[in-house]
Protein backbone atom coordinates (compact mmCIF):
# COMPACT_ATOMS: atom_id res chain seq x y z
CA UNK A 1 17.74 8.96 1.51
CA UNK A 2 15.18 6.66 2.67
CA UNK A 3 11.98 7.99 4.58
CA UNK A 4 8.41 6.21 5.37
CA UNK A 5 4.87 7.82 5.82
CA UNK A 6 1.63 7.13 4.64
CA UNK A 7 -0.84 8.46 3.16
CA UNK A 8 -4.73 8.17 3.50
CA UNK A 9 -6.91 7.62 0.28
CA UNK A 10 -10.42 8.09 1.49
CA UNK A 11 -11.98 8.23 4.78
CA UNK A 12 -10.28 5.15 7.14
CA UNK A 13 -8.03 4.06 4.86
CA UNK A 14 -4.36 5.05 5.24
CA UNK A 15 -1.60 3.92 2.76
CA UNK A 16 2.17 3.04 3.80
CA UNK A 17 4.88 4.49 1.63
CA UNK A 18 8.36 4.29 1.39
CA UNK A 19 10.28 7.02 -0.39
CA UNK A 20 13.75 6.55 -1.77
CA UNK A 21 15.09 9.64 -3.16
CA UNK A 22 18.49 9.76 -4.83
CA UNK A 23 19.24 13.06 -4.61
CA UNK A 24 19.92 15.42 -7.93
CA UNK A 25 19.51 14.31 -11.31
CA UNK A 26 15.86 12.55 -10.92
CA UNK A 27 14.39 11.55 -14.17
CA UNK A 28 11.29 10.94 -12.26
CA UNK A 29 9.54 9.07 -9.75
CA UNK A 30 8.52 5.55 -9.80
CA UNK A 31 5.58 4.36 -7.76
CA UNK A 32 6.07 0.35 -6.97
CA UNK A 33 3.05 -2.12 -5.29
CA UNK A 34 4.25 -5.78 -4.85
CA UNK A 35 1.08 -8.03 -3.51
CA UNK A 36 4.30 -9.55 -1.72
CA UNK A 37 4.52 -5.84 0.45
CA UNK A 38 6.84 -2.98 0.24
CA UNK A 39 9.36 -3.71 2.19
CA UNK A 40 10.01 -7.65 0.43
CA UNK A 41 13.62 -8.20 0.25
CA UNK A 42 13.15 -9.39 -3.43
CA UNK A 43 11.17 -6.30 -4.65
CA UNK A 44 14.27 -4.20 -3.18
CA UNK A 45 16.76 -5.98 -4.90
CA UNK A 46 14.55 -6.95 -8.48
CA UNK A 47 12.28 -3.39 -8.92
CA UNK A 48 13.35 -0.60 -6.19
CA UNK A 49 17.21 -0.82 -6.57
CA UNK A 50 17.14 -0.83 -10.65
CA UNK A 51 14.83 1.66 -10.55
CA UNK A 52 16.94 3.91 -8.57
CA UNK A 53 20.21 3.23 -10.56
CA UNK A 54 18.35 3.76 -13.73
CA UNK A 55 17.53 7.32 -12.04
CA UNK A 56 14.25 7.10 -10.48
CA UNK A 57 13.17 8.66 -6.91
CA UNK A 58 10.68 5.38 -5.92
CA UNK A 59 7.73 5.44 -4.19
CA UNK A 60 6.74 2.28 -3.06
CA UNK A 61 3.03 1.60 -1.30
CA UNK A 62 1.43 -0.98 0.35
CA UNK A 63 -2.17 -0.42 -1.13
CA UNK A 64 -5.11 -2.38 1.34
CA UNK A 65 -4.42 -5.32 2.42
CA UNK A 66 -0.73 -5.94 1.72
CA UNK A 67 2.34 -5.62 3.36
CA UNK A 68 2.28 -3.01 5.82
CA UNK A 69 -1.61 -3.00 5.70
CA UNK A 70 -2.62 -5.94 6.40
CA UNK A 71 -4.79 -6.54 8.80
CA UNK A 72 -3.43 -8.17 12.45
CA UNK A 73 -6.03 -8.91 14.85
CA UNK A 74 -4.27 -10.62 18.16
CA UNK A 75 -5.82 -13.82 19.26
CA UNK A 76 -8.03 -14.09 15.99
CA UNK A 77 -7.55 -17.03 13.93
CA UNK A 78 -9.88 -16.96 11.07
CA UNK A 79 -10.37 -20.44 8.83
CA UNK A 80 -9.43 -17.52 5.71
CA UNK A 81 -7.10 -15.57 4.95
CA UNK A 82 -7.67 -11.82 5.34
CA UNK A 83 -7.14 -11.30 1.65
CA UNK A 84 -10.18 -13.42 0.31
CA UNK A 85 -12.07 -12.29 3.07
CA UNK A 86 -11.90 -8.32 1.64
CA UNK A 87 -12.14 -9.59 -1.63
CA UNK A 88 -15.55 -11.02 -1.08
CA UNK A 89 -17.19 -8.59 0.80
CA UNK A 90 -15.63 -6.05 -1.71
CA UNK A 91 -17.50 -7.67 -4.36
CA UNK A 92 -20.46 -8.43 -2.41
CA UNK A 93 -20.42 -4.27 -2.12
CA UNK A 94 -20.08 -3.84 -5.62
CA UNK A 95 -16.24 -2.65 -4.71
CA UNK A 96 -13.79 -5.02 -5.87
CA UNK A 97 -10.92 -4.94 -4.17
CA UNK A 98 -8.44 -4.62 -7.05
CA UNK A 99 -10.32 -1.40 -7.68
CA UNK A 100 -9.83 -0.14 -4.46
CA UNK A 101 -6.18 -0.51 -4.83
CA UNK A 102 -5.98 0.96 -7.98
CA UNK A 103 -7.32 3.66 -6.34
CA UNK A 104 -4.85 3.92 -3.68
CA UNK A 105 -2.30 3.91 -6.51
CA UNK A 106 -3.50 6.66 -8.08
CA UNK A 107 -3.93 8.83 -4.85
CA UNK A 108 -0.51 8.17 -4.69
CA UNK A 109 0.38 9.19 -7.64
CA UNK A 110 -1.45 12.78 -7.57
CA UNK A 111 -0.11 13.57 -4.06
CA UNK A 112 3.41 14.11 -6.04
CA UNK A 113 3.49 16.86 -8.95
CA UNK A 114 6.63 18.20 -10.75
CA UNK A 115 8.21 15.25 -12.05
CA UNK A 116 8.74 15.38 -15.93
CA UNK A 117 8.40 10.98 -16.56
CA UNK A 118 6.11 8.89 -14.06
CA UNK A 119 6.41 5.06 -13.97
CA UNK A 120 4.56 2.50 -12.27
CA UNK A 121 5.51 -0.64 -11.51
CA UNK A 122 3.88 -3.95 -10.31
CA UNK A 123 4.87 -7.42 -8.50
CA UNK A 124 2.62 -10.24 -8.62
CA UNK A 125 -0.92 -9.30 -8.45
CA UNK A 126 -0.11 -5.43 -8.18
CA UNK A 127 0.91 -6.05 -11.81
CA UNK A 128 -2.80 -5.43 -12.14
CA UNK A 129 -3.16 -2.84 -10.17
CA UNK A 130 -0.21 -0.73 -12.05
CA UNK A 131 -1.39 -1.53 -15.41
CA UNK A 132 -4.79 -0.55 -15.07
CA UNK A 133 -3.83 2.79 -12.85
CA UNK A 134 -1.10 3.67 -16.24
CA UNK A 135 -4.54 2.75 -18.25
CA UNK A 136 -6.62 5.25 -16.41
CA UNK A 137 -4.09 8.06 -16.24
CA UNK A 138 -2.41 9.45 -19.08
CA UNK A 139 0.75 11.31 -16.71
CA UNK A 140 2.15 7.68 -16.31
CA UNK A 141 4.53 7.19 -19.34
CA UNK A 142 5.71 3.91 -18.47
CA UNK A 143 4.41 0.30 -17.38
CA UNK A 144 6.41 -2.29 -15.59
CA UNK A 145 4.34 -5.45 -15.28
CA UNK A 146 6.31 -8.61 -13.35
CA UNK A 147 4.73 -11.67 -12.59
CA UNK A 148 0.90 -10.60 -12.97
CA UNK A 149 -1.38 -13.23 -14.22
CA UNK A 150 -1.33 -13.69 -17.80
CA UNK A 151 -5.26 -13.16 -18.71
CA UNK A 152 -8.20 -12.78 -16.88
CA UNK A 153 -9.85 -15.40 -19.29
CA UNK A 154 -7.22 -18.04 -17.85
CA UNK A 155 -7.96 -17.79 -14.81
CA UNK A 156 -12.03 -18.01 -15.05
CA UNK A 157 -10.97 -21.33 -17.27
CA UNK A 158 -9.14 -23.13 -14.60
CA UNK A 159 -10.84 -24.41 -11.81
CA UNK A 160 -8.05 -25.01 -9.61
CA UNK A 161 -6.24 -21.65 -10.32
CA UNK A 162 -3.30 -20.29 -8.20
CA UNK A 163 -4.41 -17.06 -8.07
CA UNK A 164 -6.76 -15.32 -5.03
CA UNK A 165 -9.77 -13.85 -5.53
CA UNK A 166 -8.73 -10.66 -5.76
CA UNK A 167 -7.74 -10.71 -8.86
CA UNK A 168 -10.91 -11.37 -10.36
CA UNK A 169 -13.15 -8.17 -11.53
CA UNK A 170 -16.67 -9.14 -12.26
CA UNK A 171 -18.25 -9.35 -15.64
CA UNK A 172 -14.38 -8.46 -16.84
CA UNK A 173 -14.05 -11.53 -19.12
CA UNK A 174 -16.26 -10.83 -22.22
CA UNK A 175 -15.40 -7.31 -22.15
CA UNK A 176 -12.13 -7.34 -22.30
CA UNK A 177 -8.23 -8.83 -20.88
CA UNK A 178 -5.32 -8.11 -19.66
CA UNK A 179 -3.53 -7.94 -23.33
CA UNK A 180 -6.72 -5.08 -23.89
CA UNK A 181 -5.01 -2.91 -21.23
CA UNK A 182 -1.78 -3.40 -22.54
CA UNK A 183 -2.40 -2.30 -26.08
CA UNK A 184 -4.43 0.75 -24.79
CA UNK A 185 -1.37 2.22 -23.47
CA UNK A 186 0.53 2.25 -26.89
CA UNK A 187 2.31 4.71 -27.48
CA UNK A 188 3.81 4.28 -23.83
CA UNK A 189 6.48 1.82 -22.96
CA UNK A 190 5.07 -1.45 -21.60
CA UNK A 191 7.88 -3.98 -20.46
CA UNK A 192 5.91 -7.15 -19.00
CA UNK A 193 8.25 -9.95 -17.42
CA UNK A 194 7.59 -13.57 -16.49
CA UNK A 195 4.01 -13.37 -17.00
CA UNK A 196 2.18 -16.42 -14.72
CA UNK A 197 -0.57 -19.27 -16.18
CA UNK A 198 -3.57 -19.68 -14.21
CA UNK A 199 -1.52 -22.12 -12.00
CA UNK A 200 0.51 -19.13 -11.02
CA UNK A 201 3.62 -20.68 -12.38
CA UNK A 202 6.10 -19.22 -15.59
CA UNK A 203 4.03 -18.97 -18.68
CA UNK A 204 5.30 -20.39 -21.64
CA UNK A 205 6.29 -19.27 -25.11
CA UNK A 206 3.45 -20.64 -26.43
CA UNK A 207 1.15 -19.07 -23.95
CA UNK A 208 2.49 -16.01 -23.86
CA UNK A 209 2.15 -15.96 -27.85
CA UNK A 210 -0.99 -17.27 -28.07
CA UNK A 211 -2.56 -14.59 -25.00
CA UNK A 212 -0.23 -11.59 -26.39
């Protein structure tokens, strides 16, 4: 059973769902952001569908900004895309915008009580935003990072990085990286896959060893 809603975070700000529920015999839910949008034909068949066979009710959101919420504005053609353009008046604010979607994943997340195991998993950038949501909220017992950027340090480094803006937090490097929110989840179960170099392409072994 397959239903869609939304649901608003703060004042303005509404967040698109899409629920699937399997019926009896839920282990829990699973709440899903891909910076590639909800309804991506690849997060379907990669993340929602394995989630469900492996017994999961999903919840997958479109925080700010992606799929479902991003902005369209007929007859506008800005020389930016809509995503940097948030991201720097977010941190002009002193509101990052990967904050503001970890907060939408967390409202998420405490609109739905009862369920005895909550994961959260993340596509892309919103690898970030699930990790640092199961950081900041000890009810999420598992972490599913795929395709997130390797370290925040890597990407500062590289001057012609891959990734947007948006996944920069200021002042974050110095004070700690992605492998720091990782490790503060231990005991939970962290499964990160195909982690991406600042180039946004498949890290290697080495990489991965030398970051991890």
């Amino acid at each position: 059973v397959t239903q869609v809603g939304h649901f608003r975070t703060e004042v303005g700000i509404f967040v698109p769902d899409r629920v699937y529920d399997i019926g009896a015999f839920v282990k829990g839910v699973a709440f899903v952001c891909a910076d590639r949008g909800k309804d991506d034909p690849a997060v379907r068949r990669g993340v929602i569908d394995p989630l469900m066979v492996a017994g999961y009710r999903v919840v997958a959101l479109d925080p700010r900004g992606w799929g479902e919420s991003e902005p369209i504005l007929p007859g506008a053609d800005p020389p930016y895309s809509w995503e940097d353009f948030f991201a720097y008046r977010g941190a002009e604010t002193g509101r990052p915008l990967l904050g503001q979607r970890i907060k939408d994943l967390l409202a998420s997340a405490s609109n739905r009580r009862g369920h005895l195991q909550w994961l959260v998993a993340g596509v892309g950038a919103g690898a970030l935003v699930a990790a640092h949501a199961a950081a900041l909220d000890q009810r999420i017992s598992r972490l599913v990072a795929v395709g997130g950027p390797i370290s925040f340090r890597s990407l500062a480094n590289d001057p012609m990085t891959k990734h947007p803006f948006s996944t920069f937090l200021p002042g974050v490097v110095g004070e700690y990286d992605i492998h720091d929110v990782y490790a503060t989840l231990a005991p939970r179960e962290v499964f990160v896959l195909n982690p991406q170099n600042s180039r946004g392409q498949l890290a290697t072994r080495h990489e991965v060893e030398e970051e991890f």
